[in-house]
C-alpha atoms as a PDB file:
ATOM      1  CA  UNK A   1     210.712  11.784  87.475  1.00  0.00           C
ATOM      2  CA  UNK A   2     213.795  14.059  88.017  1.00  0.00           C
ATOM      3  CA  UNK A   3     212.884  17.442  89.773  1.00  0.00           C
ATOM      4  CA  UNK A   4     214.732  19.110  86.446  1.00  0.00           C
ATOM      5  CA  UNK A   5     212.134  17.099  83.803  1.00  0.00           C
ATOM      6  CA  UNK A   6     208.950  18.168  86.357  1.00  0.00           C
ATOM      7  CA  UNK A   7     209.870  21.903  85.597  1.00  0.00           C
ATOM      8  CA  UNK A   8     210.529  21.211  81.975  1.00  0.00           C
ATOM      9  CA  UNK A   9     206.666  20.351  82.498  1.00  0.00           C
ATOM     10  CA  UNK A  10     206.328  24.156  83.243  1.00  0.00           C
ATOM     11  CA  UNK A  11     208.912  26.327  81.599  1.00  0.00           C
ATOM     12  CA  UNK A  12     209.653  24.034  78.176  1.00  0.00           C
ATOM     13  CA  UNK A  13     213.009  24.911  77.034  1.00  0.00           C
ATOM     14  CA  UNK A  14     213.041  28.475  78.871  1.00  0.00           C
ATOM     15  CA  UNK A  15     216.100  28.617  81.141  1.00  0.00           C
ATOM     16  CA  UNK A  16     215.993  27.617  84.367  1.00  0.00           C
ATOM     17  CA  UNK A  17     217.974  27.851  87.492  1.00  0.00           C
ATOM     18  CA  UNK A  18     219.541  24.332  88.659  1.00  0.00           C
ATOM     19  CA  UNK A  19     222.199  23.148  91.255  1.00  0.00           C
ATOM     20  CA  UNK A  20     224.263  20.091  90.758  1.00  0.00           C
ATOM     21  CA  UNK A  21     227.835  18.085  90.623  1.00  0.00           C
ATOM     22  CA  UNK A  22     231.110  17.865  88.302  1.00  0.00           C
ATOM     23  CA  UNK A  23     233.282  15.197  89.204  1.00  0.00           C
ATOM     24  CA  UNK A  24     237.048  15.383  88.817  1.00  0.00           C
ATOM     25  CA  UNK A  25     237.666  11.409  89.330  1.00  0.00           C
ATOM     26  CA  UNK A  26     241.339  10.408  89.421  1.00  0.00           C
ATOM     27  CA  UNK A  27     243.056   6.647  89.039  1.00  0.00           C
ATOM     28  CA  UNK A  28     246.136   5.985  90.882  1.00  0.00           C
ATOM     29  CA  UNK A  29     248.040   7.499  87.310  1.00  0.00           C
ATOM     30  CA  UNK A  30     247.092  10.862  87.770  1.00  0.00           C
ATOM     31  CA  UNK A  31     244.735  10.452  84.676  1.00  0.00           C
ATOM     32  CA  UNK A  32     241.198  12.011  85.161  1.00  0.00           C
ATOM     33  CA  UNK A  33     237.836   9.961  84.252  1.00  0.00           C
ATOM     34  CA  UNK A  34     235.693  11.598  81.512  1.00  0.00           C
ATOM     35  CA  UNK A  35     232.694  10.098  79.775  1.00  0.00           C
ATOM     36  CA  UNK A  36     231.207  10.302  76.037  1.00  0.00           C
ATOM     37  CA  UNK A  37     227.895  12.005  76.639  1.00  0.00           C
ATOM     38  CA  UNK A  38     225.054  10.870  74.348  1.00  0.00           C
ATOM     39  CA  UNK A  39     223.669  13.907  74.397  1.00  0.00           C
ATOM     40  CA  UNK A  40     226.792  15.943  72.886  1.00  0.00           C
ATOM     41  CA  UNK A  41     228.495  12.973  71.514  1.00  0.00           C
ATOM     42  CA  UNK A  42     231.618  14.771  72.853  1.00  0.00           C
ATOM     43  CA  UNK A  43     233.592  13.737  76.185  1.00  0.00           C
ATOM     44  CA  UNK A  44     232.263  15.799  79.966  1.00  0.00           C
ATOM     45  CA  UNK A  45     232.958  14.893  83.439  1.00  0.00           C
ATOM     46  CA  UNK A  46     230.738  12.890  85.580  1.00  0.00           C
ATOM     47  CA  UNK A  47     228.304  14.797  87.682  1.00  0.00           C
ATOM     48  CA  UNK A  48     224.811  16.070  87.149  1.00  0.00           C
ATOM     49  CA  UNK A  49     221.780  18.083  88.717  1.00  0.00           C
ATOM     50  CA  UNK A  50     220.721  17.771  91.870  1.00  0.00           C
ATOM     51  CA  UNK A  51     217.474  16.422  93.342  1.00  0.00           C
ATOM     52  CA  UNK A  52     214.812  17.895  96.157  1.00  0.00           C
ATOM     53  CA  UNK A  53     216.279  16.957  99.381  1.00  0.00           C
ATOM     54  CA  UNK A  54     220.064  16.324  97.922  1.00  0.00           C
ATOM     55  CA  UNK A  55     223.389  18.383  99.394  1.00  0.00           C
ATOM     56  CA  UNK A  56     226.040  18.322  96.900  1.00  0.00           C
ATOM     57  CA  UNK A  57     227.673  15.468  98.118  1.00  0.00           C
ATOM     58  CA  UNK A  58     224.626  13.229  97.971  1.00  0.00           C
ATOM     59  CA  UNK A  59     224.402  14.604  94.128  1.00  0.00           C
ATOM     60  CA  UNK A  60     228.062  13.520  93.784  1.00  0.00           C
ATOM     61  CA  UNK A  61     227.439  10.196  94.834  1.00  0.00           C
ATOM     62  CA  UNK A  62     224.235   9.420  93.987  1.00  0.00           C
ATOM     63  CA  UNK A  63     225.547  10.761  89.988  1.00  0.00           C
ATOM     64  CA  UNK A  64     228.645   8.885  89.937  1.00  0.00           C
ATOM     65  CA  UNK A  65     226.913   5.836  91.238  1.00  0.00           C
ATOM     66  CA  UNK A  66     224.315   5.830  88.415  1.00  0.00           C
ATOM     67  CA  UNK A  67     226.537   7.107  85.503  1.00  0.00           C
ATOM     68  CA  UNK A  68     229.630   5.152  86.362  1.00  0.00           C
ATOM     69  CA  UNK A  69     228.652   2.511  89.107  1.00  0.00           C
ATOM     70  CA  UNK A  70     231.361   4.062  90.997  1.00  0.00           C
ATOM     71  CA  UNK A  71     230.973   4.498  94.563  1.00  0.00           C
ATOM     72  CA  UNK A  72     232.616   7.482  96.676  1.00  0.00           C
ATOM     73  CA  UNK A  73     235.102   6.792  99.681  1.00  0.00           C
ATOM     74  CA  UNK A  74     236.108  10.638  99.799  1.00  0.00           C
ATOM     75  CA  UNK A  75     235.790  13.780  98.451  1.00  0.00           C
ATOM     76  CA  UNK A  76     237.410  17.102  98.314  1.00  0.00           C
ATOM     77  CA  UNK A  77     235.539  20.198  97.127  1.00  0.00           C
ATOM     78  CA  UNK A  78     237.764  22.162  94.277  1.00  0.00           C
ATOM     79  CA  UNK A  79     235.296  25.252  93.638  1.00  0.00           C
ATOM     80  CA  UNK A  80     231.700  26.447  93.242  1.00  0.00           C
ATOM     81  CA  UNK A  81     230.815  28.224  90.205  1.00  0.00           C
ATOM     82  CA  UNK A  82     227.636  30.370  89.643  1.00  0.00           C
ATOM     83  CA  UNK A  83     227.099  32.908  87.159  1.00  0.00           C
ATOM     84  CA  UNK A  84     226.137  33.751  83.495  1.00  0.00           C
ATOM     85  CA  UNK A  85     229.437  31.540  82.565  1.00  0.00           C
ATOM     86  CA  UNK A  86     227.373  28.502  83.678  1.00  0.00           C
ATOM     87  CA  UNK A  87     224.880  29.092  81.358  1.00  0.00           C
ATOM     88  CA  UNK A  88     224.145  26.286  78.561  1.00  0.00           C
ATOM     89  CA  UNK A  89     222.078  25.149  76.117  1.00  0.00           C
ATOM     90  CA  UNK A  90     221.232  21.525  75.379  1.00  0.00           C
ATOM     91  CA  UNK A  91     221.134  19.743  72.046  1.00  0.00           C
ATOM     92  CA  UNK A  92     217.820  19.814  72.646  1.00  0.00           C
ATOM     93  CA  UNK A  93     216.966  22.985  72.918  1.00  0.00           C
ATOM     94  CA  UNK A  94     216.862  23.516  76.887  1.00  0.00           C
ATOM     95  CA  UNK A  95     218.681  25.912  78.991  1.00  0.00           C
ATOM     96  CA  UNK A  96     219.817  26.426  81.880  1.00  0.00           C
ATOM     97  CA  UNK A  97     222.175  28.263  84.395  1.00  0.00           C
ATOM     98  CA  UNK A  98     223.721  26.031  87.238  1.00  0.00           C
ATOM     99  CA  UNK A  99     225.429  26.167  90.467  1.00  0.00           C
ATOM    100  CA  UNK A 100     228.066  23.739  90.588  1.00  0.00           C
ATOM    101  CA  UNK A 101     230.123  22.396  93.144  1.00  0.00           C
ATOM    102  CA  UNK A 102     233.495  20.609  91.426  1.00  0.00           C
ATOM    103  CA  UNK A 103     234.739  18.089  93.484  1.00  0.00           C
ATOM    104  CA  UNK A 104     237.753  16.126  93.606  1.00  0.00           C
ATOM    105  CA  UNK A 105     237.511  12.369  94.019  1.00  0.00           C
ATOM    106  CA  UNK A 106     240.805   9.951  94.483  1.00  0.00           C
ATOM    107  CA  UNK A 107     239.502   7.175  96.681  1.00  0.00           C
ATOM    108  CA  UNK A 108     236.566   4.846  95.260  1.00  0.00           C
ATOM    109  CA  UNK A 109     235.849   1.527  94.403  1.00  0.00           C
ATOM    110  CA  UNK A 110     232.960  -0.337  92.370  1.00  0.00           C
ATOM    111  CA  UNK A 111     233.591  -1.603  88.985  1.00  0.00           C
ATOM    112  CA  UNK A 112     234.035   0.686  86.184  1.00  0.00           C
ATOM    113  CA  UNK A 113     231.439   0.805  83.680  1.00  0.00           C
ATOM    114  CA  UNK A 114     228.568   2.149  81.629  1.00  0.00           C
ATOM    115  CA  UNK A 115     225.582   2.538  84.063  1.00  0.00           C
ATOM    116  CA  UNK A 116     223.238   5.087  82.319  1.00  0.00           C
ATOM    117  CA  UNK A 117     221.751   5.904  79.234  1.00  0.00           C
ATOM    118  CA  UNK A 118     223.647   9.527  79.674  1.00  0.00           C
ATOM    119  CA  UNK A 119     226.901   7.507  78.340  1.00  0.00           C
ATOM    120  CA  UNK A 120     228.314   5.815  75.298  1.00  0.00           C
ATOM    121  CA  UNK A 121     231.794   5.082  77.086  1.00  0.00           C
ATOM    122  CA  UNK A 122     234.419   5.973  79.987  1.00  0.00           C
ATOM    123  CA  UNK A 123     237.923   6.680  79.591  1.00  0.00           C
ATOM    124  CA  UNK A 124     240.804   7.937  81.497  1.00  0.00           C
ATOM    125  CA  UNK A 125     242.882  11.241  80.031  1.00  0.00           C
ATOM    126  CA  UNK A 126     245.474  13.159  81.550  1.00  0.00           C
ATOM    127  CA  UNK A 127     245.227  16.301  82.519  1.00  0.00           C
ATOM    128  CA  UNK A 128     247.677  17.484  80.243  1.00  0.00           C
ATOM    129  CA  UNK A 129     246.306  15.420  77.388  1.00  0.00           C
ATOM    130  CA  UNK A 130     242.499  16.234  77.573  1.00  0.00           C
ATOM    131  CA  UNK A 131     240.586  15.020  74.063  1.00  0.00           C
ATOM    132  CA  UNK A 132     239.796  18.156  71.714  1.00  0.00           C
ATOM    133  CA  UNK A 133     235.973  17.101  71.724  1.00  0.00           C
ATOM    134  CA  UNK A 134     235.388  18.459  75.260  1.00  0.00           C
ATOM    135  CA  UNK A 135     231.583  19.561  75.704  1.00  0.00           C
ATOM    136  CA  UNK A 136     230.768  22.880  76.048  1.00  0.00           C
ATOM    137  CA  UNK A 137     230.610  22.751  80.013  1.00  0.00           C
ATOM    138  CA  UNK A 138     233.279  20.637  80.472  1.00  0.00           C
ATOM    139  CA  UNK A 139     235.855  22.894  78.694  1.00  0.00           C
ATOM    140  CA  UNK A 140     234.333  25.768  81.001  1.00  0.00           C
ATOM    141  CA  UNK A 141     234.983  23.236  83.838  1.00  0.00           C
ATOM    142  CA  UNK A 142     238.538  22.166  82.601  1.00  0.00           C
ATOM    143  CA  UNK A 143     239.581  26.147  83.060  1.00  0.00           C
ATOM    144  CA  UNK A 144     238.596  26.148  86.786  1.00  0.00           C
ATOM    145  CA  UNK A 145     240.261  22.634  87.505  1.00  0.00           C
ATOM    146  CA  UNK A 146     243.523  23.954  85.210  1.00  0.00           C
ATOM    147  CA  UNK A 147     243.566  27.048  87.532  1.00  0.00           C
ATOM    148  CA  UNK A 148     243.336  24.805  90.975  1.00  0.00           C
ATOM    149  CA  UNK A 149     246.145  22.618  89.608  1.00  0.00           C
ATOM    150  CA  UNK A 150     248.731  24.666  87.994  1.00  0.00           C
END
């Protein structure tokens, strides 16, 4: 059981304070890998919460290994955001606030494709083309990785 559904346990829906990945993968076009969530049925980056024990990079792998089977070669960190701009609430009814390290990922390898249950499909978009259907966090997330690379 994730460390995030043993509070739910606790708290129910209340928010909670978590710490966990985005993931700002890029193919050798320059075009940036989001997925369709099931939960939103709108598009997000990779990346998730973190578990007991993790650092952010072993979030950032572990996540990217189970949502996309994609495994890491290197990482760059973008940004770290905190704060009542992280705060969300899930279809579901549960909230949160999260710490989040962003990190940039151009080197990787492992075969592209739906690993999860948390996805309905993967696609590449370019930055300057980004789908109108973002997910709530992600379009918070797209203004910090605009601001790193413009």
């Amino acid at each position: 059981m994730s460390y995030v559904k043993y509070l739910r346990q606790y708290v129910g829906s209340n928010p909670i304070l978590t710490a966990g990945t985005c993931l700002v993968v890029f193919n050798e076009n320059e075009e940036i890998l989001l997925q369709m969530r099931t939960d939103y049925k709108a598009w997000g980056f990779p990346g998730g919460s973190m578990e007991l024990g993790e650092s952010f990079f072993d979030t950032a792998k572990r996540e990217l290994k189970e949502e996309a089977n994609l495994i890491i070669d290197e990482v760059k960190l973008i940004d770290v955001v905190s704060g009542k701009d992280t705060y969300r609430e899930y279809p579901n009814g549960d909230k949160l606030y999260d710490v989040t390290a962003i990190y940039e990922i151009r080197k990787f390898h492992g075969e592209l494709k739906v690993n999860d249950d948390e996805s309905i499909e993967f696609k590449w978009f370019s930055l300057k083309n980004m789908p109108d259907n973002l997910a709530p966090m992600s379009k918070k997330y797209l203004s910090y990785i605009e601001k790193y690379y413009n």
